[in-house]
PDB file of N, CA and C in Angstrom:
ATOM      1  N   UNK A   1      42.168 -78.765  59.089  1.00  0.00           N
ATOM      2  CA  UNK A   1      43.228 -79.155  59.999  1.00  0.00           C
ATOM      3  C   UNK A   1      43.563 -80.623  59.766  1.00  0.00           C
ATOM      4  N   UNK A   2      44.461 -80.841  59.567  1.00  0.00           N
ATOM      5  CA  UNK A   2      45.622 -82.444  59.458  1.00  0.00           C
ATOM      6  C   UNK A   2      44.961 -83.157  60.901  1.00  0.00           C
ATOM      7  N   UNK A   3      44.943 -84.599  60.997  1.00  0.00           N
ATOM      8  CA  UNK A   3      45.118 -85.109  62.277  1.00  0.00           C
ATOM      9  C   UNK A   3      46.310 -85.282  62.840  1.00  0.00           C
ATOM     10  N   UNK A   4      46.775 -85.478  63.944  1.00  0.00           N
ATOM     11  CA  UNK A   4      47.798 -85.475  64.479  1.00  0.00           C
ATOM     12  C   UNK A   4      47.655 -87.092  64.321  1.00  0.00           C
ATOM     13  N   UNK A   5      49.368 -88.035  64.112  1.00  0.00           N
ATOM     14  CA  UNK A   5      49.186 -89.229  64.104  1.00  0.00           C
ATOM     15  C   UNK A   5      50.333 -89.305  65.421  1.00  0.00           C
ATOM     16  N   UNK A   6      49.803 -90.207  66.178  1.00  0.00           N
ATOM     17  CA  UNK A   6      51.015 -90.584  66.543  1.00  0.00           C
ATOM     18  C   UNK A   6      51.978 -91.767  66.582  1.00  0.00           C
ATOM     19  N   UNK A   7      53.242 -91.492  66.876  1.00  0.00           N
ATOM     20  CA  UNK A   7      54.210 -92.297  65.832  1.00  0.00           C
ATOM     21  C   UNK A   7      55.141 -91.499  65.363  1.00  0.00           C
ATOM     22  N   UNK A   8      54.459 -90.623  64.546  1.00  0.00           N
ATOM     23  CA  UNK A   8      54.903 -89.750  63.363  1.00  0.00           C
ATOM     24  C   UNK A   8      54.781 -88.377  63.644  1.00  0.00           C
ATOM     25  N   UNK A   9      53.807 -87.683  63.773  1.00  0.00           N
ATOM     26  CA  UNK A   9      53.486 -86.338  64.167  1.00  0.00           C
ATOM     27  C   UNK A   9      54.035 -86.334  65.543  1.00  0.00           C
ATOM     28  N   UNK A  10      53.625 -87.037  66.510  1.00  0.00           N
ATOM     29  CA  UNK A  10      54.169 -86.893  68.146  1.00  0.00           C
ATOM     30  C   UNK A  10      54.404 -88.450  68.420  1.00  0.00           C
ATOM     31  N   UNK A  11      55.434 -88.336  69.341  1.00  0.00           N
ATOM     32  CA  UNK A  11      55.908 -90.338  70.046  1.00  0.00           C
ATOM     33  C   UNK A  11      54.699 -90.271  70.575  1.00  0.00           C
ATOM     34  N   UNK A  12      53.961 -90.020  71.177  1.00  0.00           N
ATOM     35  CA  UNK A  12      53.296 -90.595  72.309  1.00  0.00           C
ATOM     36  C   UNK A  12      51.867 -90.317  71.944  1.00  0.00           C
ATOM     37  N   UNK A  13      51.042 -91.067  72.570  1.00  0.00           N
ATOM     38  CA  UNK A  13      49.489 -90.519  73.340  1.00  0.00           C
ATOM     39  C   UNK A  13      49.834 -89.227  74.092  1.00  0.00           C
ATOM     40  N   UNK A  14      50.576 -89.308  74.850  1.00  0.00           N
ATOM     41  CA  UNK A  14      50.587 -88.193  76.054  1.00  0.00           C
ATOM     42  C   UNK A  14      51.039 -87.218  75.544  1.00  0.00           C
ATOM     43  N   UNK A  15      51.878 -87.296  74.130  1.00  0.00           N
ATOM     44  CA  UNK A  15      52.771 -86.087  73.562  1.00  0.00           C
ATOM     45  C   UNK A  15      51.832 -85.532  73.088  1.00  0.00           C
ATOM     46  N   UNK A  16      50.745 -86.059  72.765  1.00  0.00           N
ATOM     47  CA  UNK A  16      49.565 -85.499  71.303  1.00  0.00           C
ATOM     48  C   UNK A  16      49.045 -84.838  72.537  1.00  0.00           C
ATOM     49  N   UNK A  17      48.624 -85.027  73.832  1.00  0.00           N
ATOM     50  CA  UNK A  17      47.578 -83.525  74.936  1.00  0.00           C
ATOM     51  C   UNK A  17      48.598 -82.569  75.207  1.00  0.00           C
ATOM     52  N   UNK A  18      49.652 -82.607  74.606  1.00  0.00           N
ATOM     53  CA  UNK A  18      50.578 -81.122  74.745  1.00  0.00           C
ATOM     54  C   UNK A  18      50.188 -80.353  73.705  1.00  0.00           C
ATOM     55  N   UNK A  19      50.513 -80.937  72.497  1.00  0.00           N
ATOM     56  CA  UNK A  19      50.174 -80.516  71.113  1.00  0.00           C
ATOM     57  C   UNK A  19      49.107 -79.849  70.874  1.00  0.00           C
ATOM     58  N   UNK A  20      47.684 -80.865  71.271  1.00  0.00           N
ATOM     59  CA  UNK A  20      46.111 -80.128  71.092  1.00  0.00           C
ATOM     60  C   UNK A  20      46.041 -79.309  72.406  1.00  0.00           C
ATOM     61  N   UNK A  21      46.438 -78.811  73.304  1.00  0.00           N
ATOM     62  CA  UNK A  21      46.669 -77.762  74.528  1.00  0.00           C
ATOM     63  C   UNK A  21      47.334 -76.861  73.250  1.00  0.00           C
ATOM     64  N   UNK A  22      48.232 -76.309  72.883  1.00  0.00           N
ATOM     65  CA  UNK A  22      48.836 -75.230  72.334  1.00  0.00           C
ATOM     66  C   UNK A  22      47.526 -75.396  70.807  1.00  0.00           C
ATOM     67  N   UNK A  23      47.657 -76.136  70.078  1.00  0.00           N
ATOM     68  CA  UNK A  23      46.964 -75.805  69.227  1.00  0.00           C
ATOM     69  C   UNK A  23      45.248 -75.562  69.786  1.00  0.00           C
ATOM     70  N   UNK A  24      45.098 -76.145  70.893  1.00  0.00           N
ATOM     71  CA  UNK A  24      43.465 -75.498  71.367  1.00  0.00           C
ATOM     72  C   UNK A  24      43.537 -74.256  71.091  1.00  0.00           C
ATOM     73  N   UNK A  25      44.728 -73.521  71.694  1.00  0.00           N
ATOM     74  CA  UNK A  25      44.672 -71.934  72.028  1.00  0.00           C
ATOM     75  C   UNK A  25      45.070 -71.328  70.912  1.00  0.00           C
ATOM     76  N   UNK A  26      44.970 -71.862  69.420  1.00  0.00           N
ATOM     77  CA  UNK A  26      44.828 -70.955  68.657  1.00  0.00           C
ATOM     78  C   UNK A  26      43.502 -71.058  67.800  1.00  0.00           C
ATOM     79  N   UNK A  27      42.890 -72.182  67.476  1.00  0.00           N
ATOM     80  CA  UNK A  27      41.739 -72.505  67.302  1.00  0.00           C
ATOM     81  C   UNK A  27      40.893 -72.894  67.909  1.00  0.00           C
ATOM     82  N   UNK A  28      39.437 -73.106  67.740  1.00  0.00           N
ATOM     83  CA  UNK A  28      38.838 -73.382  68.245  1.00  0.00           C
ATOM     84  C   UNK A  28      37.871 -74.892  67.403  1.00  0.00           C
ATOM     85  N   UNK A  29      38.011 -75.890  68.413  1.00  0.00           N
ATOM     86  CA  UNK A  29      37.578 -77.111  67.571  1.00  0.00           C
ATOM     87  C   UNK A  29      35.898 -77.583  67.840  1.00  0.00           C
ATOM     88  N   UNK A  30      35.245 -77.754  67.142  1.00  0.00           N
ATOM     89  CA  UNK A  30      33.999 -78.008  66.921  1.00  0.00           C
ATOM     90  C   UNK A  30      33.331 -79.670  66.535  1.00  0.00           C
ATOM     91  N   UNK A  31      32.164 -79.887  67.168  1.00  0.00           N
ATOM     92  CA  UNK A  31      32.087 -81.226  67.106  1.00  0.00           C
ATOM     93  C   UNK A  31      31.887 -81.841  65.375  1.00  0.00           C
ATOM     94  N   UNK A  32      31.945 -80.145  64.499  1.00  0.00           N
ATOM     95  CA  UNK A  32      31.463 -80.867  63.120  1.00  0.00           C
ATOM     96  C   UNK A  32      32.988 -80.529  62.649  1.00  0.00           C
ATOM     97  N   UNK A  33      34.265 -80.315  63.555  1.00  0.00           N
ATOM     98  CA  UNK A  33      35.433 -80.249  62.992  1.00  0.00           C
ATOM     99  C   UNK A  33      36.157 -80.218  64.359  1.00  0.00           C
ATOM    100  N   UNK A  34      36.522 -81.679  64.327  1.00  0.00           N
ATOM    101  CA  UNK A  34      37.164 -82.032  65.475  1.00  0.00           C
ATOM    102  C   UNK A  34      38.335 -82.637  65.496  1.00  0.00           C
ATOM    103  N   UNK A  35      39.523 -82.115  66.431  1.00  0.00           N
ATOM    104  CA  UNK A  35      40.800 -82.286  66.317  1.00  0.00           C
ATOM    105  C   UNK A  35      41.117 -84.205  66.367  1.00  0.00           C
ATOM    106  N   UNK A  36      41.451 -84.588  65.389  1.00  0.00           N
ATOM    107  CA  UNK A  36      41.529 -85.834  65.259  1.00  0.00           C
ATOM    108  C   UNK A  36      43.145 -86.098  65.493  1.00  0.00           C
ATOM    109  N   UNK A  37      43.061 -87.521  66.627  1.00  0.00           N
ATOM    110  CA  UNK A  37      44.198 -88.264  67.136  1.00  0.00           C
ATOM    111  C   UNK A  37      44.244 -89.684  66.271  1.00  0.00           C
ATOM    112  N   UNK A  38      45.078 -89.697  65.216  1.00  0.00           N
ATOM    113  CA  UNK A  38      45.118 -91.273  64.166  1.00  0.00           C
ATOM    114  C   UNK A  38      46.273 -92.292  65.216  1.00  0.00           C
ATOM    115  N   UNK A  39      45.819 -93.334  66.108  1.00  0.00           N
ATOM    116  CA  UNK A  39      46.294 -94.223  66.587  1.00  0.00           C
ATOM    117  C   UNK A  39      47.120 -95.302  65.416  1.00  0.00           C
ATOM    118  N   UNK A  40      47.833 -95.383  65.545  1.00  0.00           N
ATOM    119  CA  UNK A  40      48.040 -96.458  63.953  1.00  0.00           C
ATOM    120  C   UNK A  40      48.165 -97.930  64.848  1.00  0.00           C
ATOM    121  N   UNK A  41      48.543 -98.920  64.403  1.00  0.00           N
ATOM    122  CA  UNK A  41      48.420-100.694  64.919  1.00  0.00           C
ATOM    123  C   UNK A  41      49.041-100.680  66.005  1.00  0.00           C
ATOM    124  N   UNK A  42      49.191-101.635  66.938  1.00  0.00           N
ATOM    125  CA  UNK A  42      49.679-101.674  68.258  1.00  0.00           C
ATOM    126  C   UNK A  42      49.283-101.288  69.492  1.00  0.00           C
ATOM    127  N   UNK A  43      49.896-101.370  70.202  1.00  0.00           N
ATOM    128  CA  UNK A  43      49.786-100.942  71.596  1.00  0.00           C
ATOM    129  C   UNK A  43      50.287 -99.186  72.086  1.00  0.00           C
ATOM    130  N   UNK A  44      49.305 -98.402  72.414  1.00  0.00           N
ATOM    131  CA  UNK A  44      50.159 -97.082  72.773  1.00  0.00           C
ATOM    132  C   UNK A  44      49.676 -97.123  74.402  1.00  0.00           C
ATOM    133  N   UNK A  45      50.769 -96.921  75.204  1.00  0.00           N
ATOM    134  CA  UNK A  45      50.999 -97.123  76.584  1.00  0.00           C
ATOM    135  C   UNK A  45      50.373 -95.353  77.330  1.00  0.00           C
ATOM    136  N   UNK A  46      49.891 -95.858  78.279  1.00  0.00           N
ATOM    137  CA  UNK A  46      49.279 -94.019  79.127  1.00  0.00           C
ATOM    138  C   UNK A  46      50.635 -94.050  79.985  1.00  0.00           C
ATOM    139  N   UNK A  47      51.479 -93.093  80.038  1.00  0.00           N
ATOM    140  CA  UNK A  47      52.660 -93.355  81.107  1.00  0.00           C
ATOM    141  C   UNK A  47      52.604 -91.598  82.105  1.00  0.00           C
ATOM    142  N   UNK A  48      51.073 -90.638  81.702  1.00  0.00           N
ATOM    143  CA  UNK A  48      51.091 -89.597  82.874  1.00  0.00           C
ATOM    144  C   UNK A  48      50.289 -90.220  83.436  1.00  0.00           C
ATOM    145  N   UNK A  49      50.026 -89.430  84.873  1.00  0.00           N
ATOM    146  CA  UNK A  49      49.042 -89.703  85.912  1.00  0.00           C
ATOM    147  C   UNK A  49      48.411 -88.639  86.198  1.00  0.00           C
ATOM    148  N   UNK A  50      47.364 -87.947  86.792  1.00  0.00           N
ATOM    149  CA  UNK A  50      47.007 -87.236  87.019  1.00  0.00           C
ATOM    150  C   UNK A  50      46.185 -87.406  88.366  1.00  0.00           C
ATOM    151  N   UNK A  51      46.393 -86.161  89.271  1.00  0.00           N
ATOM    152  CA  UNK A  51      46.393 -85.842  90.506  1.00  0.00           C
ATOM    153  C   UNK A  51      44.734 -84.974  91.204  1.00  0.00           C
ATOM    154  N   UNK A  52      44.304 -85.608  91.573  1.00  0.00           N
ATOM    155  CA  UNK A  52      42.611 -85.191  92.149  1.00  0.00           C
ATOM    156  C   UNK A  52      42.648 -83.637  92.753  1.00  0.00           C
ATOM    157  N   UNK A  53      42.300 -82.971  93.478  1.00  0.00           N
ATOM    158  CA  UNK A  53      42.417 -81.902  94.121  1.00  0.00           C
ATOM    159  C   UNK A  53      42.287 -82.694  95.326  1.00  0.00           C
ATOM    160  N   UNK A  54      41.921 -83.381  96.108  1.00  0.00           N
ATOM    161  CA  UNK A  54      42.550 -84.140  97.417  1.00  0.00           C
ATOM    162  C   UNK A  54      43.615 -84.295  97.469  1.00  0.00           C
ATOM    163  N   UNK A  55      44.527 -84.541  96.329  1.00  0.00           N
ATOM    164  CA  UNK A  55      45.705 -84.781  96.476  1.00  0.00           C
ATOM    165  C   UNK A  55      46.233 -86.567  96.225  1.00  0.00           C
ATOM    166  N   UNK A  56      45.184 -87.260  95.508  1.00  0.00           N
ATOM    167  CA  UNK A  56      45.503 -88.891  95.170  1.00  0.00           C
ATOM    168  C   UNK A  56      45.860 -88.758  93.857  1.00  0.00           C
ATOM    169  N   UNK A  57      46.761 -89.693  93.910  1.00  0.00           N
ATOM    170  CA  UNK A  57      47.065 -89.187  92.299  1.00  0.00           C
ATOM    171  C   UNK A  57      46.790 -91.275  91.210  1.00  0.00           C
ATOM    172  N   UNK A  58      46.089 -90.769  90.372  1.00  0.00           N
ATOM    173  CA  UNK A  58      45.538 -91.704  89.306  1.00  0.00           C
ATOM    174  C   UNK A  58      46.903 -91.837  88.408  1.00  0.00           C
ATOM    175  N   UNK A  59      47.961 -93.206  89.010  1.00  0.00           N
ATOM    176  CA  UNK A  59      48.405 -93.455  87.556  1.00  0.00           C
ATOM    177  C   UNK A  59      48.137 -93.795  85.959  1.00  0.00           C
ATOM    178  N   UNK A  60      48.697 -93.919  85.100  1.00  0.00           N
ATOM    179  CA  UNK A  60      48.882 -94.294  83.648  1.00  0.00           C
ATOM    180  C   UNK A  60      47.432 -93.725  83.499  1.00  0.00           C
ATOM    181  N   UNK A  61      46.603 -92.307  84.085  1.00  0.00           N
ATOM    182  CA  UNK A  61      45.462 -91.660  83.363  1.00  0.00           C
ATOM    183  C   UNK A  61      45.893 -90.784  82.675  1.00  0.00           C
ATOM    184  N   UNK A  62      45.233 -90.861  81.497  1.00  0.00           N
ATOM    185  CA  UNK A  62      45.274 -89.759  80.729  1.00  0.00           C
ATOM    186  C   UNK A  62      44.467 -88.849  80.601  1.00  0.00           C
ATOM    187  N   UNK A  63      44.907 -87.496  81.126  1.00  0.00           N
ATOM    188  CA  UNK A  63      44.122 -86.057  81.448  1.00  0.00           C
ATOM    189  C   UNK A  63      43.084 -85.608  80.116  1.00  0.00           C
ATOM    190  N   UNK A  64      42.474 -85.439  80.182  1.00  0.00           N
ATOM    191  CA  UNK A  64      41.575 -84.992  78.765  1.00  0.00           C
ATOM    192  C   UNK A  64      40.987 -83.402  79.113  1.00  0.00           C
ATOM    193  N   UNK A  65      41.407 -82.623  79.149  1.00  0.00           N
ATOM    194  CA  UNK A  65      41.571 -81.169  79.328  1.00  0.00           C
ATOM    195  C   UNK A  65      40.766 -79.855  78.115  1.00  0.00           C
ATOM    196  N   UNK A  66      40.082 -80.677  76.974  1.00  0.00           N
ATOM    197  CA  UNK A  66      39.766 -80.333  76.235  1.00  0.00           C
ATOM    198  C   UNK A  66      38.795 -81.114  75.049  1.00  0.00           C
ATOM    199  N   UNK A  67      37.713 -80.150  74.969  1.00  0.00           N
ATOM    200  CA  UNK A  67      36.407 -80.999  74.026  1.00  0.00           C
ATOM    201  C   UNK A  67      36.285 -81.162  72.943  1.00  0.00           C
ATOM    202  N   UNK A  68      35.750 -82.043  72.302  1.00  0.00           N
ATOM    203  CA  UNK A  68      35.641 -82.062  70.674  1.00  0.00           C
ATOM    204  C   UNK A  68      37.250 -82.486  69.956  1.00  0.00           C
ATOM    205  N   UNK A  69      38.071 -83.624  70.739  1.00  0.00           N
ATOM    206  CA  UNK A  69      38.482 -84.602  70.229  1.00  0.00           C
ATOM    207  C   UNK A  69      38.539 -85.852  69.542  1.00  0.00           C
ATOM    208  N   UNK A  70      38.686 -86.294  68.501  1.00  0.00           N
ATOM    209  CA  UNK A  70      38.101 -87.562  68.020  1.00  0.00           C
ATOM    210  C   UNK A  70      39.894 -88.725  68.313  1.00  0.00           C
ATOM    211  N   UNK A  71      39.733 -89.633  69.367  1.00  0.00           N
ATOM    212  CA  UNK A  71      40.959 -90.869  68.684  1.00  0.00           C
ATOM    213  C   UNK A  71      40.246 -91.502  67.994  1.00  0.00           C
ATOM    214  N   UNK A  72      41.256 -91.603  66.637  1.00  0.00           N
ATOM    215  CA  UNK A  72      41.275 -92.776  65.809  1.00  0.00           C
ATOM    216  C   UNK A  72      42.079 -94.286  65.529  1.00  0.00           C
ATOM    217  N   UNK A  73      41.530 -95.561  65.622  1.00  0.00           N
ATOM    218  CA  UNK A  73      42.702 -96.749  65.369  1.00  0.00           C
ATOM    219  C   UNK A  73      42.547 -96.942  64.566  1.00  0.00           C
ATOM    220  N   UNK A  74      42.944 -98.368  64.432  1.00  0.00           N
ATOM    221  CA  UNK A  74      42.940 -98.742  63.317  1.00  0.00           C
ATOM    222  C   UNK A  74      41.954-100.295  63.098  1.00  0.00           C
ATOM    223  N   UNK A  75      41.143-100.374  64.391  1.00  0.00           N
ATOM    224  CA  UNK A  75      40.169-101.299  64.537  1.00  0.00           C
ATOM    225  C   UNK A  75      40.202-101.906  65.963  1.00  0.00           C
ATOM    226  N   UNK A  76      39.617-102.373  66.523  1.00  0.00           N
ATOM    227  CA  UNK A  76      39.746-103.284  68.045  1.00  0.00           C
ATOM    228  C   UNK A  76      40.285-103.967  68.328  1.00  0.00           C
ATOM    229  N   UNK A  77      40.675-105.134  67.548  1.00  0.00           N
ATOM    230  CA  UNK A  77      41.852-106.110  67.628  1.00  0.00           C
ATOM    231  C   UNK A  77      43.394-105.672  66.713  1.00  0.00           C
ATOM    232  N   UNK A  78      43.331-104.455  66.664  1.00  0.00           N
ATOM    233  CA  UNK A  78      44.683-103.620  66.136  1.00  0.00           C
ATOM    234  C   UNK A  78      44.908-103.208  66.822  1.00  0.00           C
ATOM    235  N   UNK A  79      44.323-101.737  67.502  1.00  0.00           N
ATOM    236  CA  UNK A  79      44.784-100.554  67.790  1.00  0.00           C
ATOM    237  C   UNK A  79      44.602-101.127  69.724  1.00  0.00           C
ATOM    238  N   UNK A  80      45.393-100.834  70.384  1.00  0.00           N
ATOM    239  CA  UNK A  80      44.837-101.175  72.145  1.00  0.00           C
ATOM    240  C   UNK A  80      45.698 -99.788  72.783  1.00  0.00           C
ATOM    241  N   UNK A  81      44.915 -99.178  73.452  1.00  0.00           N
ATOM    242  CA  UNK A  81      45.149 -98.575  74.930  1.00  0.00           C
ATOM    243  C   UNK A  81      45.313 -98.870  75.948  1.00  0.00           C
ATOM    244  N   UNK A  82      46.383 -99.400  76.200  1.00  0.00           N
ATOM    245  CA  UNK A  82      46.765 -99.775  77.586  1.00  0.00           C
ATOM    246  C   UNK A  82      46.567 -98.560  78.731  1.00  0.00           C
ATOM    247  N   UNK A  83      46.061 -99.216  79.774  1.00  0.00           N
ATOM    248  CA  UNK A  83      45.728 -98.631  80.909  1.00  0.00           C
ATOM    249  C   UNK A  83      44.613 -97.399  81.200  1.00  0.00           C
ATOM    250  N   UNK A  84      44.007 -97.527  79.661  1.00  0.00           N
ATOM    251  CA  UNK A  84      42.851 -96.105  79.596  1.00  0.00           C
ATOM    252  C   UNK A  84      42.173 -96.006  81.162  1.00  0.00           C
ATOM    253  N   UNK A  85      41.827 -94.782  81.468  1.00  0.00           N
ATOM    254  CA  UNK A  85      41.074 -94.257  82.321  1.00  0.00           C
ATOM    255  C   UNK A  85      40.684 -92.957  82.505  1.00  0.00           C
ATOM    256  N   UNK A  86      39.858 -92.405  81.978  1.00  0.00           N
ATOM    257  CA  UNK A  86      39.504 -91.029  81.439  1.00  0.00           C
ATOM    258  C   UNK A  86      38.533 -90.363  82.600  1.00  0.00           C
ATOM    259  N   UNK A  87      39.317 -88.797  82.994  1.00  0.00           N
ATOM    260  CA  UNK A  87      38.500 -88.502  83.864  1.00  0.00           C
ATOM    261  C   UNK A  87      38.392 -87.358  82.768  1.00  0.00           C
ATOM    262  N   UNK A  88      36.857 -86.179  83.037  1.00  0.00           N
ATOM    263  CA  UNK A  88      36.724 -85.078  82.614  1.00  0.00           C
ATOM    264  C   UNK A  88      36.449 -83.906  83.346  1.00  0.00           C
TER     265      UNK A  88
END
């Protein structure tokens, strides 16, 4: 399996958990073959939120809905995630 880049393959961070959601459900990804996200230089912005079952809702989080993902940058002082906050 190709990594998904984004940029190029999908605009967004957030576009790429649509992508690996449909492609989850035809494969199945494994920690010794894991669906890889290639971040390239810059800044990629979280712009969903996601909503608790209380009903509070966590802006600019990004939902992680699925296991045995790898993101990739392009180093620490390259690649930045603005606003990360990962629930599982």
């Amino acid at each position: 399996m190709l990594p998904l880049r984004v940029g190029n393959d999908v605009a967004t961070i957030d576009d790429v958990m649509g992508v690996i959601e449909i492609l989850s459900s035809r494969r199945e990804y494994t920690k010794s073959n894991p669906c890889v996200v290639l971040l390239g230089k810059g800044e990629h912005q979280i712009n969903s939120s996601w909503t608790d079952p209380g009903g509070f809702e966590f802006a600019t989080t990004l939902g992680i809905t699925r296991s045995n993902i790898t993101f990739l940058g392009k180093g620490k002082d390259t690649t930045t995630i603005l606003e990360w906050i990962c629930y599982l």
